[in-house]
N, C-alpha and C. Protein backbone atom coordinates (compact mmCIF):
# COMPACT_ATOMS: atom_id res chain seq x y z
N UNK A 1 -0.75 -5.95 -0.76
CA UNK A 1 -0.43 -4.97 0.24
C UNK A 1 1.09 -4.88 0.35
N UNK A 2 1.54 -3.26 0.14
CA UNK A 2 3.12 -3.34 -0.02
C UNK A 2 3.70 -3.16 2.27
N UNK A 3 5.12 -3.56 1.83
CA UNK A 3 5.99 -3.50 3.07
C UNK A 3 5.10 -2.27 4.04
N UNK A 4 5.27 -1.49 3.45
CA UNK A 4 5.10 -0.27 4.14
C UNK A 4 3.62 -0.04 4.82
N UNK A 5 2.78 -0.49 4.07
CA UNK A 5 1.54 -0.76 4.43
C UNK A 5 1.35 -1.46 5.53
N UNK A 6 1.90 -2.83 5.73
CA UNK A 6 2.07 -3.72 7.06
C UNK A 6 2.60 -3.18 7.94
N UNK A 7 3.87 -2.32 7.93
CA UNK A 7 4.57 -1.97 8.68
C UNK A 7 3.60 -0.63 9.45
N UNK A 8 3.10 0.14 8.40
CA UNK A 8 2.35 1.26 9.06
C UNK A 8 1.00 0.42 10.27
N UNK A 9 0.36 -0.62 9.87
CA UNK A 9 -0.90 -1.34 10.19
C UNK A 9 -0.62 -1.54 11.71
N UNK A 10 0.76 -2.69 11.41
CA UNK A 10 1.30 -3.29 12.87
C UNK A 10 1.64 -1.97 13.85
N UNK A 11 2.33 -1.09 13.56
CA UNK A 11 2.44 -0.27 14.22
C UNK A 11 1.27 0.40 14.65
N UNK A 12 0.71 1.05 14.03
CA UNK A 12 -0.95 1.71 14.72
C UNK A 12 -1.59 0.41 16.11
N UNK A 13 -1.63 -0.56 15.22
CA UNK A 13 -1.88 -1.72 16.19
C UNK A 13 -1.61 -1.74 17.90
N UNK A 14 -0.12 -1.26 17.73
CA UNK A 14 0.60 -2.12 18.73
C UNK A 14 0.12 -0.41 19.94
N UNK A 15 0.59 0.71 19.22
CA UNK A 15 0.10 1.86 19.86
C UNK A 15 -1.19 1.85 20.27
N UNK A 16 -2.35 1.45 19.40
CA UNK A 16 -3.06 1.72 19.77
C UNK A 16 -3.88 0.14 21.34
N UNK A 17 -3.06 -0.96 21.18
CA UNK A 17 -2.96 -1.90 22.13
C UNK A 17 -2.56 -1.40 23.60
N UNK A 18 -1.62 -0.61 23.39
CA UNK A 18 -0.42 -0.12 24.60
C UNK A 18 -1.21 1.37 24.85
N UNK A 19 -2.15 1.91 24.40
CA UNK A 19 -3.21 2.50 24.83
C UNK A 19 -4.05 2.22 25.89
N UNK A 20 -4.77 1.19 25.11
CA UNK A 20 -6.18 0.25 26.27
C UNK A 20 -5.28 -0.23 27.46
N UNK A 21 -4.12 -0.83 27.08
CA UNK A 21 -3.80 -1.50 28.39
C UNK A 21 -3.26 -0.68 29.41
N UNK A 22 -2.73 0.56 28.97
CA UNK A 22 -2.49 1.45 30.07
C UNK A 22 -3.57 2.38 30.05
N UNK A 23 -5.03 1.83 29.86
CA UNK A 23 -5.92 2.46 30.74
C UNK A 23 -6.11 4.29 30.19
N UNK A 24 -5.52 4.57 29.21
CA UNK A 24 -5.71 5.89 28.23
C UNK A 24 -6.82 5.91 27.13
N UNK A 25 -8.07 4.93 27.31
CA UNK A 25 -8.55 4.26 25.82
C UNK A 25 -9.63 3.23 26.88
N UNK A 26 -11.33 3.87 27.09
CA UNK A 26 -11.78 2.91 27.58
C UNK A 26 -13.10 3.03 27.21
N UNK A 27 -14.26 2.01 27.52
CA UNK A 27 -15.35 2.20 27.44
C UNK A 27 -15.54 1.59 25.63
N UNK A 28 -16.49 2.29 25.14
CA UNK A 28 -17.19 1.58 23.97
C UNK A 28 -15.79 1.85 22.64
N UNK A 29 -15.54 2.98 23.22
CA UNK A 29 -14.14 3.78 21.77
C UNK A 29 -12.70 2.47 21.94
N UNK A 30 -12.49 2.20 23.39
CA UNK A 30 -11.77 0.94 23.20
C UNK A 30 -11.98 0.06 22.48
N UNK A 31 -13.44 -0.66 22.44
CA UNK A 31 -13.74 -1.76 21.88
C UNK A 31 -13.57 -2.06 20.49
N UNK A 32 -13.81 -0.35 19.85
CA UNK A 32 -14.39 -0.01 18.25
C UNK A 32 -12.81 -0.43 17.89
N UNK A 33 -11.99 0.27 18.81
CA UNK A 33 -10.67 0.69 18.26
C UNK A 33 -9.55 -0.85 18.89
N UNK A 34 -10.12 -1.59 19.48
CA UNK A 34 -9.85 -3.23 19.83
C UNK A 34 -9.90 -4.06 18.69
N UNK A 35 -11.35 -3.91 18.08
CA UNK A 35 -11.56 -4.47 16.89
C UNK A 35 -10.77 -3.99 15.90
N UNK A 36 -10.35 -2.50 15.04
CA UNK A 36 -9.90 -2.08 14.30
C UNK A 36 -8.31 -3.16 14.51
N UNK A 37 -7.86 -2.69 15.93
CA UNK A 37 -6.54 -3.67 16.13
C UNK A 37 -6.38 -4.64 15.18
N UNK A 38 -7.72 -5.66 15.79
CA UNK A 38 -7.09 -7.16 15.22
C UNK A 38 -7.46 -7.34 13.78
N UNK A 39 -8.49 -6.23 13.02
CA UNK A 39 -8.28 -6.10 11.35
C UNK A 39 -6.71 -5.74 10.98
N UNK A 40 -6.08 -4.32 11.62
CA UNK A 40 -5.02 -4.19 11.27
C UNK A 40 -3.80 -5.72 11.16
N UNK A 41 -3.83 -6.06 12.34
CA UNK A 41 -3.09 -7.19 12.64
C UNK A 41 -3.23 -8.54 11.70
N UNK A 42 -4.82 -8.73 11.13
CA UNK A 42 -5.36 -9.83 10.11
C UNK A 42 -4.82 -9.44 9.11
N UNK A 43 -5.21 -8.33 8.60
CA UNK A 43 -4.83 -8.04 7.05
C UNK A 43 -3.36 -8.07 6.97
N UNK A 44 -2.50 -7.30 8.00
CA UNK A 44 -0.97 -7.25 7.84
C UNK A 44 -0.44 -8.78 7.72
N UNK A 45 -1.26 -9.88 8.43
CA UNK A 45 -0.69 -10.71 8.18
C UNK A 45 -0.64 -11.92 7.09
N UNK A 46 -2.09 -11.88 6.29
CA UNK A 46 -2.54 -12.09 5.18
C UNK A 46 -2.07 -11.23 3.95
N UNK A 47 -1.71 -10.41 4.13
CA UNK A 47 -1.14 -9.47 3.30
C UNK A 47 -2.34 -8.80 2.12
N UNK A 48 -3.44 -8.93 2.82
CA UNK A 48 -4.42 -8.25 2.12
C UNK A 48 -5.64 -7.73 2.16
N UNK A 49 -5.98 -6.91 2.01
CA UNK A 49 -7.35 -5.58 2.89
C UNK A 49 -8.38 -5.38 1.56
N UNK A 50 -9.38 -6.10 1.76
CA UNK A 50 -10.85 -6.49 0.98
C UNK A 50 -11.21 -5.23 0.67
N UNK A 51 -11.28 -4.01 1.29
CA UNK A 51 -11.37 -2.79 1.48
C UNK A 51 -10.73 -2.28 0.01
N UNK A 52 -9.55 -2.39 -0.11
CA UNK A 52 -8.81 -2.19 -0.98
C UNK A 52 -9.24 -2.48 -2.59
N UNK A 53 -9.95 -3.04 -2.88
CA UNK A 53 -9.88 -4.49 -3.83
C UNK A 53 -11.10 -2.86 -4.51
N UNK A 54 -12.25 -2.96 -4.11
CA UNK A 54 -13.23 -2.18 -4.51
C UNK A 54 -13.36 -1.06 -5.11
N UNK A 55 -11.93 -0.50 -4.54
CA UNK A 55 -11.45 0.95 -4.28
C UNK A 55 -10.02 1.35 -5.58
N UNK A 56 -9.82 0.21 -5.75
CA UNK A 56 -8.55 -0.10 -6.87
C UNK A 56 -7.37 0.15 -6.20
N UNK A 57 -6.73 0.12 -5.01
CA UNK A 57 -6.16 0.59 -3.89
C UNK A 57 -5.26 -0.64 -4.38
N UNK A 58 -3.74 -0.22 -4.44
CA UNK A 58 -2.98 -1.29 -4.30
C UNK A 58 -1.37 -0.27 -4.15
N UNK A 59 -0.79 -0.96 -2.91
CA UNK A 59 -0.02 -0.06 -2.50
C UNK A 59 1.52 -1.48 -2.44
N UNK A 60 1.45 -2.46 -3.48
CA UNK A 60 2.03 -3.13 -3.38
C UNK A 60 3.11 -2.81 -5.04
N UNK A 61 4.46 -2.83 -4.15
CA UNK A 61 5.56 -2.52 -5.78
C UNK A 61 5.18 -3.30 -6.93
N UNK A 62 5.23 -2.89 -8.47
CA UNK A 62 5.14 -3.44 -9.36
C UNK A 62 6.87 -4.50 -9.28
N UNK A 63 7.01 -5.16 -9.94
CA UNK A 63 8.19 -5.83 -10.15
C UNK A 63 8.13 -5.58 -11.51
N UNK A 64 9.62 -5.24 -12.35
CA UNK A 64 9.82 -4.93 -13.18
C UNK A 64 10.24 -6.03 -13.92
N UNK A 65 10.23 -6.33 -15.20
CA UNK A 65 11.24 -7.59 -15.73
C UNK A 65 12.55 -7.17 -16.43
């Protein structure tokens, strides 16, 4: 998973956190979107989304030699 990827994840995260807690985001769509949170937040911090793997999805820079 490249920079940008984490960076996009954490961010959705944190918006969509500062949602529920100010009460804009409630009921069952909170919960769905509570859970999504702490995937975003897991994978960004593992640096890697299982999702991805299946899909051939890799958004991480090649390094050149």
């Amino acid at each position: 998973m490249g920079s940008a990827d984490r960076i996009i994840r954490v961010t959705l995260a944190v918006v969509i956190a500062t949602l529920y807690f100010l009460n804009v985001i409630s009921a069952t769509l909170a919960w769905v979107l509570l859970i999504v949170v702490g995937v975003f937040i897991l994978t960004s911090f593992i640096g890697f989304c299982p999702l991805y793997y299946p899909f051939g999805i890799n958004t991480r820079r090649e390094l050149k030699n």
